[in-house]
C-alpha atoms as a PDB file:
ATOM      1  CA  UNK A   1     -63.889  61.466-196.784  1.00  0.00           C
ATOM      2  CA  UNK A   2     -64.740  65.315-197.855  1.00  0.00           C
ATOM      3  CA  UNK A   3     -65.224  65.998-201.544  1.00  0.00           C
ATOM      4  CA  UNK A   4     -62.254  68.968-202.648  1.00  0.00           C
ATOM      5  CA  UNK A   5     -63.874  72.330-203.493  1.00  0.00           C
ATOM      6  CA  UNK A   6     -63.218  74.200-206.564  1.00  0.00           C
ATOM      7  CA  UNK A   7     -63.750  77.263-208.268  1.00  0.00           C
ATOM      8  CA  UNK A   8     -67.238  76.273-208.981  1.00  0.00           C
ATOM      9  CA  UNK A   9     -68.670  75.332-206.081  1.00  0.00           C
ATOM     10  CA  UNK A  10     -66.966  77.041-203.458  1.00  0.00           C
ATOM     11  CA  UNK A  11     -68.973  79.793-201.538  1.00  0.00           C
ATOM     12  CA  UNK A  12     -66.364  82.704-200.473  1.00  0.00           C
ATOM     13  CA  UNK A  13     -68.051  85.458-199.699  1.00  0.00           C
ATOM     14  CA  UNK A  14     -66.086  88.229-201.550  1.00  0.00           C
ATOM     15  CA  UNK A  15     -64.403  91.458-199.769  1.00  0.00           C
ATOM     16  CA  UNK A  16     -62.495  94.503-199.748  1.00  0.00           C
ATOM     17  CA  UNK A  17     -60.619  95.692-197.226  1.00  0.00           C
ATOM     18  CA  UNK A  18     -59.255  99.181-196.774  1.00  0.00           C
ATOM     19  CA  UNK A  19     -55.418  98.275-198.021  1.00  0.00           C
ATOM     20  CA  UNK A  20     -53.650  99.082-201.090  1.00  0.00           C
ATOM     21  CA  UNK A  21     -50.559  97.430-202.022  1.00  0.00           C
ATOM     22  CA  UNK A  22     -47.325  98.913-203.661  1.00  0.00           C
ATOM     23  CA  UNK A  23     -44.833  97.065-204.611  1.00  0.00           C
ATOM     24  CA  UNK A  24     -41.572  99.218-204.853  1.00  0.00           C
ATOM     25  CA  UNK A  25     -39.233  97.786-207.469  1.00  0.00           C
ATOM     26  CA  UNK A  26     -40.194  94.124-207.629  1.00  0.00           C
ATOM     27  CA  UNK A  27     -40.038  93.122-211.057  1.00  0.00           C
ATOM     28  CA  UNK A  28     -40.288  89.346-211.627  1.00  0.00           C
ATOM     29  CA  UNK A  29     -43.147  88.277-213.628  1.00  0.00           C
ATOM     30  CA  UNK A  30     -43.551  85.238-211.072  1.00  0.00           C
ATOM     31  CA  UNK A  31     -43.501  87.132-207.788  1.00  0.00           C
ATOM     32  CA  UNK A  32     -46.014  90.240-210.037  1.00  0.00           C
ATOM     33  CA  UNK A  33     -48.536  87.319-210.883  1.00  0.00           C
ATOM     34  CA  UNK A  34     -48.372  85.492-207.371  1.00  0.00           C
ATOM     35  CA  UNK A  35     -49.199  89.346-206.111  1.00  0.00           C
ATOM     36  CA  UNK A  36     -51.949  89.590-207.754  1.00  0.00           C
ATOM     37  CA  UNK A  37     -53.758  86.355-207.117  1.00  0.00           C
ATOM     38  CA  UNK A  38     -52.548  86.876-203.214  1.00  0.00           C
ATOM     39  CA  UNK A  39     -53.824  90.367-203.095  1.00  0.00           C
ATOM     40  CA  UNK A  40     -57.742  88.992-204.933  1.00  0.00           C
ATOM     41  CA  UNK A  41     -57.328  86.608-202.295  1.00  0.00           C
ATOM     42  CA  UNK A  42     -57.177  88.773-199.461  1.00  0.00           C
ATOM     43  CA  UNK A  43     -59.207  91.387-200.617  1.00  0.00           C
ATOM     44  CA  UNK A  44     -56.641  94.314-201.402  1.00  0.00           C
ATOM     45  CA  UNK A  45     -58.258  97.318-203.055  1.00  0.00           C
ATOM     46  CA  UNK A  46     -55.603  98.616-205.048  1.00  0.00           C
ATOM     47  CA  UNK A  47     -52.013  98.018-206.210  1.00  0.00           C
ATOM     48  CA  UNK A  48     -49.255 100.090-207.513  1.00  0.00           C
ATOM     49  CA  UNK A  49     -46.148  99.198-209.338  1.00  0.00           C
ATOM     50  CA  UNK A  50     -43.788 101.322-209.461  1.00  0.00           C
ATOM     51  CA  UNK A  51     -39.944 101.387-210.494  1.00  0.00           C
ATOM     52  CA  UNK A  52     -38.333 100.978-214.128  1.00  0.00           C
ATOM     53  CA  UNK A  53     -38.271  97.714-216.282  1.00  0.00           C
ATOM     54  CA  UNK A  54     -42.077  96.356-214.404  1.00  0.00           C
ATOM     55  CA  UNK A  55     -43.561  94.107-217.252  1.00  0.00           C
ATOM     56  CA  UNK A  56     -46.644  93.732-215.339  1.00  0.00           C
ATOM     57  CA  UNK A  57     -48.863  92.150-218.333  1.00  0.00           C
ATOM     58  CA  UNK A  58     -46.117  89.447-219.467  1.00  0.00           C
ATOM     59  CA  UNK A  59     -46.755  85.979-220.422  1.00  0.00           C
ATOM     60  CA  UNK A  60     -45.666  84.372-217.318  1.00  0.00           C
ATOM     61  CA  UNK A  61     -47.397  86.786-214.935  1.00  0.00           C
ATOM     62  CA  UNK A  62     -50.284  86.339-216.355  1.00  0.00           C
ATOM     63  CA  UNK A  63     -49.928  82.083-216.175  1.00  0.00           C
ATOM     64  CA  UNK A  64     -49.109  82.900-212.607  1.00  0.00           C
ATOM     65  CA  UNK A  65     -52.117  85.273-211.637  1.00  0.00           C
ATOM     66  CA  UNK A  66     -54.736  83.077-213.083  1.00  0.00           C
ATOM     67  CA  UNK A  67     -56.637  85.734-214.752  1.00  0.00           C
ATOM     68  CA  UNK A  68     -56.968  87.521-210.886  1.00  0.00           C
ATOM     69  CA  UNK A  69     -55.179  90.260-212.819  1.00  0.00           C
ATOM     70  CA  UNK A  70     -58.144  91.487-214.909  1.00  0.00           C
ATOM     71  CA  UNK A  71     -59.927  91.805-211.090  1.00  0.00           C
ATOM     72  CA  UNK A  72     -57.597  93.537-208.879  1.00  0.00           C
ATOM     73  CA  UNK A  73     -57.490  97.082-209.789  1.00  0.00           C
ATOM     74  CA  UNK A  74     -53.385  98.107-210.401  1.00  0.00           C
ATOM     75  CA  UNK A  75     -51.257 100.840-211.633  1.00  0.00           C
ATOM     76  CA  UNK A  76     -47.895 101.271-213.221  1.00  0.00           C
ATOM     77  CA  UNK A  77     -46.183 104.105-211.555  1.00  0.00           C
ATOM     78  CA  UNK A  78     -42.589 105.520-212.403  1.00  0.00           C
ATOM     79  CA  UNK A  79     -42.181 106.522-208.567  1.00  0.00           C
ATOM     80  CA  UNK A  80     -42.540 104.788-205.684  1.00  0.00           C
ATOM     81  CA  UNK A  81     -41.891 107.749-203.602  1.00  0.00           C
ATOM     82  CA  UNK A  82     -44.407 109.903-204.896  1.00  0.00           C
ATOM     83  CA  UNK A  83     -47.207 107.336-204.744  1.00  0.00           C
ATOM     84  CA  UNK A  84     -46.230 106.996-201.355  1.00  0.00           C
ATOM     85  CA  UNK A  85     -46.334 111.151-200.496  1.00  0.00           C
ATOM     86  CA  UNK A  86     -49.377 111.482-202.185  1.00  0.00           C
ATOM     87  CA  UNK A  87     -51.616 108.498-200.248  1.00  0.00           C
ATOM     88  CA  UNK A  88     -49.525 109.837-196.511  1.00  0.00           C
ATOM     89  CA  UNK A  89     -51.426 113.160-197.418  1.00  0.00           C
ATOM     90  CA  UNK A  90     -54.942 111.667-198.090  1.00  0.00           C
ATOM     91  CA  UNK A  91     -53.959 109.986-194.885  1.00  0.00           C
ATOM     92  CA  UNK A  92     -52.719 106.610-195.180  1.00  0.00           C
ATOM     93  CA  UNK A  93     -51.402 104.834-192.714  1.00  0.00           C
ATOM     94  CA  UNK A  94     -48.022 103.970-194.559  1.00  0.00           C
ATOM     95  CA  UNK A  95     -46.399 100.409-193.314  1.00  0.00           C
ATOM     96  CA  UNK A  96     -43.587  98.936-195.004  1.00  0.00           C
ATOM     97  CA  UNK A  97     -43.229  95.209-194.732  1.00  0.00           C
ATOM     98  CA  UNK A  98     -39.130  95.635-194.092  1.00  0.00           C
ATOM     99  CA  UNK A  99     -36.292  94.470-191.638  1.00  0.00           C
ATOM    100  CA  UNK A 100     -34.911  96.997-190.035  1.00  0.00           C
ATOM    101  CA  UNK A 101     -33.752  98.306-186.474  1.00  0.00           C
ATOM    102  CA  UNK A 102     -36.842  99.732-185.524  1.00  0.00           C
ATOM    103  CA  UNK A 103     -39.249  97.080-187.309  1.00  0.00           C
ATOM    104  CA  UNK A 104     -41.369  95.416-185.286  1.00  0.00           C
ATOM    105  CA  UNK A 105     -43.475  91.750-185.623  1.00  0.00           C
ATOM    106  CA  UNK A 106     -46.289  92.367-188.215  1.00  0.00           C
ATOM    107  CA  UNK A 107     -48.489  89.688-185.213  1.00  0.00           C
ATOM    108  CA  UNK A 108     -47.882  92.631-182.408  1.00  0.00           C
ATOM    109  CA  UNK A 109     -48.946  95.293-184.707  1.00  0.00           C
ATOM    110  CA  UNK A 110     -52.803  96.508-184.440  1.00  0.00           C
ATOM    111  CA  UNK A 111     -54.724  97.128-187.690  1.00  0.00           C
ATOM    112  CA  UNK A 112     -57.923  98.711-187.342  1.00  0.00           C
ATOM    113  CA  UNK A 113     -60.890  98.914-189.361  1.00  0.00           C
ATOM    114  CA  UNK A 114     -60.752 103.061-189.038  1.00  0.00           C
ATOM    115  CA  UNK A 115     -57.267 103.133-190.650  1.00  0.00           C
ATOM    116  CA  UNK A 116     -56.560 103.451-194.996  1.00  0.00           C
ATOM    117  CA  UNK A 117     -54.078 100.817-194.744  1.00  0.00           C
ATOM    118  CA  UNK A 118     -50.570 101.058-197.556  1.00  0.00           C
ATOM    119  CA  UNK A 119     -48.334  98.315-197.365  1.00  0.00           C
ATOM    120  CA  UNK A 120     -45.067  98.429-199.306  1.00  0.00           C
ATOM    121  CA  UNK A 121     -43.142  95.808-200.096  1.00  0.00           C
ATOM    122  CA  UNK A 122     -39.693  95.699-201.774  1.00  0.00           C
ATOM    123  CA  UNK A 123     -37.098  94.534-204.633  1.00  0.00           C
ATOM    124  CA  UNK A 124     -36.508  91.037-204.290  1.00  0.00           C
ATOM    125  CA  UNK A 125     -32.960  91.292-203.674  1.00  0.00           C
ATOM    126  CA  UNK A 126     -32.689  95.001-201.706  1.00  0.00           C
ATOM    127  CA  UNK A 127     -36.500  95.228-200.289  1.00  0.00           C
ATOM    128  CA  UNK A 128     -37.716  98.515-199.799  1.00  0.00           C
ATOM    129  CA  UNK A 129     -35.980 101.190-200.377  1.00  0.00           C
ATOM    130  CA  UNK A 130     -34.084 103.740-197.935  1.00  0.00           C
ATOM    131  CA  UNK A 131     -36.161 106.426-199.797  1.00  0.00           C
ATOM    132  CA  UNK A 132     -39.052 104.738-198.752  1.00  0.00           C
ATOM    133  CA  UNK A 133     -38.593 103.848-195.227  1.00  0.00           C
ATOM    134  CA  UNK A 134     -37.928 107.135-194.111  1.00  0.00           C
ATOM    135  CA  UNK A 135     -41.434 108.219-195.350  1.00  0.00           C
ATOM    136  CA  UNK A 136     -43.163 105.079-193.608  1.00  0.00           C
ATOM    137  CA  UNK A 137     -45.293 104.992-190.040  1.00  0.00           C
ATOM    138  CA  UNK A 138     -43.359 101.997-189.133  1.00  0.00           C
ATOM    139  CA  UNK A 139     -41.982  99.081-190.807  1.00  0.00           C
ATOM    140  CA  UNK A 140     -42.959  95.756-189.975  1.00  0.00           C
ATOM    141  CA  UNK A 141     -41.170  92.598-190.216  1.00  0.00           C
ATOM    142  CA  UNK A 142     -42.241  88.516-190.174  1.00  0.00           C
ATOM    143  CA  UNK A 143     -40.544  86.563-187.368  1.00  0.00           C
ATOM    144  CA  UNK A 144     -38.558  83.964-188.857  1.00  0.00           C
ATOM    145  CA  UNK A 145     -36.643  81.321-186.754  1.00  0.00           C
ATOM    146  CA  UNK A 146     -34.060  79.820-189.793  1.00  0.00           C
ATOM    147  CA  UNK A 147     -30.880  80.933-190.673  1.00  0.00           C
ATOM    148  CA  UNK A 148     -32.306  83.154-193.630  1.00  0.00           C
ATOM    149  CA  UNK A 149     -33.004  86.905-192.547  1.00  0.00           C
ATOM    150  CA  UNK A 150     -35.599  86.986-195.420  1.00  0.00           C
ATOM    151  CA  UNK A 151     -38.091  85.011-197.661  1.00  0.00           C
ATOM    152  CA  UNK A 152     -39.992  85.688-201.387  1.00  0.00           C
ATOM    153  CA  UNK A 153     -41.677  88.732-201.867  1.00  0.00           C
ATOM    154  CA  UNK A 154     -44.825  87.612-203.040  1.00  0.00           C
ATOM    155  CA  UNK A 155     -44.534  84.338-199.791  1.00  0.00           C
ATOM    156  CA  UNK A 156     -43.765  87.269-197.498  1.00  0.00           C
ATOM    157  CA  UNK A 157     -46.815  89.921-198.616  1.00  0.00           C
ATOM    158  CA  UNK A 158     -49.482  86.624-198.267  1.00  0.00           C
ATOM    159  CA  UNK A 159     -48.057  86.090-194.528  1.00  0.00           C
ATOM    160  CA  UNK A 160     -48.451  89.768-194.201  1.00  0.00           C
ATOM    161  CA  UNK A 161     -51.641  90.195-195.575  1.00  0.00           C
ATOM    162  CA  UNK A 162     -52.924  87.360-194.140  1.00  0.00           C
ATOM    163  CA  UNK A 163     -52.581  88.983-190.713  1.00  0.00           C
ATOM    164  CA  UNK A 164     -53.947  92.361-191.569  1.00  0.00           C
ATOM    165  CA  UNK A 165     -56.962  91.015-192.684  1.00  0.00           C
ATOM    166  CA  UNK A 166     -57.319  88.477-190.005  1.00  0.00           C
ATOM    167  CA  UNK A 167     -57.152  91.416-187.356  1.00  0.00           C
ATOM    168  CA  UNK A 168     -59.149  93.506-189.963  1.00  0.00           C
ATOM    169  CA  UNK A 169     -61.868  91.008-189.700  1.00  0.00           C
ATOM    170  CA  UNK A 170     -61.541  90.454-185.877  1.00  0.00           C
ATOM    171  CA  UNK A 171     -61.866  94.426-185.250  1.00  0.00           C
ATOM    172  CA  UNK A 172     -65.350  94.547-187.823  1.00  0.00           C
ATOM    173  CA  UNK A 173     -66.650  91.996-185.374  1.00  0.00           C
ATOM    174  CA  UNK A 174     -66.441  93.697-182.271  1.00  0.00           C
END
């Protein structure tokens, strides 16, 4: 039977990858801390917070985040929207992680290495916002196969991220 890792003597090898994270109105100190240890875990390079009432240092994100928020580099922002203009002009590639019409399965979207990757994700009860979308490359949903049209914010952005960084790492290869 295998011994179970831990902290101190597991061998990840640590890495960025070329995506920043903003989250655009999600405000629960459970789904902020499970953000951040999701985004150290996959490497993330930046995240932004933005919206009104985000209590992103509070005692129970910071029980949930296991410390990863003193690693992943974040920002409070009052605006969503203008985060969002300003990285589309240093030319992001602007994705929000949303159900809609036009969204398409995150699995039958190509990430590439030569792409500055944003993805946005929403308000836990409304998602991303209208004002948001319409700024976005595309929008890209999670295939789900219950009778729920939508999962946890902070589940949803690990599936998400998950498969960025898996095609991320697959495209560095080659």
């Amino acid at each position: 039977m295998a011994d179970q890792l831990h902290h101190y003597n597991s061998k990840f090898t640590k890495k960025q990858f070329p995506i920043i994270l903003v989250c655009d109105r999600v405000n629960s100190p459970a789904n902020i801390g499970s953000i951040f240890r999701i985004a150290d875990s996959f490497g993330v390079s930046q995240i932004y917070f933005g919206g009104e009432d985000i209590n992103v240092v509070s005692k129970r994100m910071q029980r949930t985040s296991r410390s990863t928020h003193n690693v992943v580099p974040y920002q409070e922002i009052e605006s969503s929207v203008d985060v969002i203009k300003k990285l589309k002009a240093e030319g992001h590639h602007i994705l929000a992680l949303e159900i809609t019409k036009n969204s398409i399965p995150i699995h039958e979207y190509t990430f590439t290495t030569n792409q500055k990757l944003v993805l946005v994700i929403g308000e836990e009860n409304f998602g991303v916002s209208e004002d948001i979308i319409v700024l976005c490359d595309s929008c890209l949903h999670i295939e789900m196969y219950g009778i729920n049209t939508s999962m946890n914010v902070a589940n949803a952005t690990g599936i998400a991220l998950y498969e960025m960084v898996k095609q991320l790492e697959y495209s560095s290869d080659n």
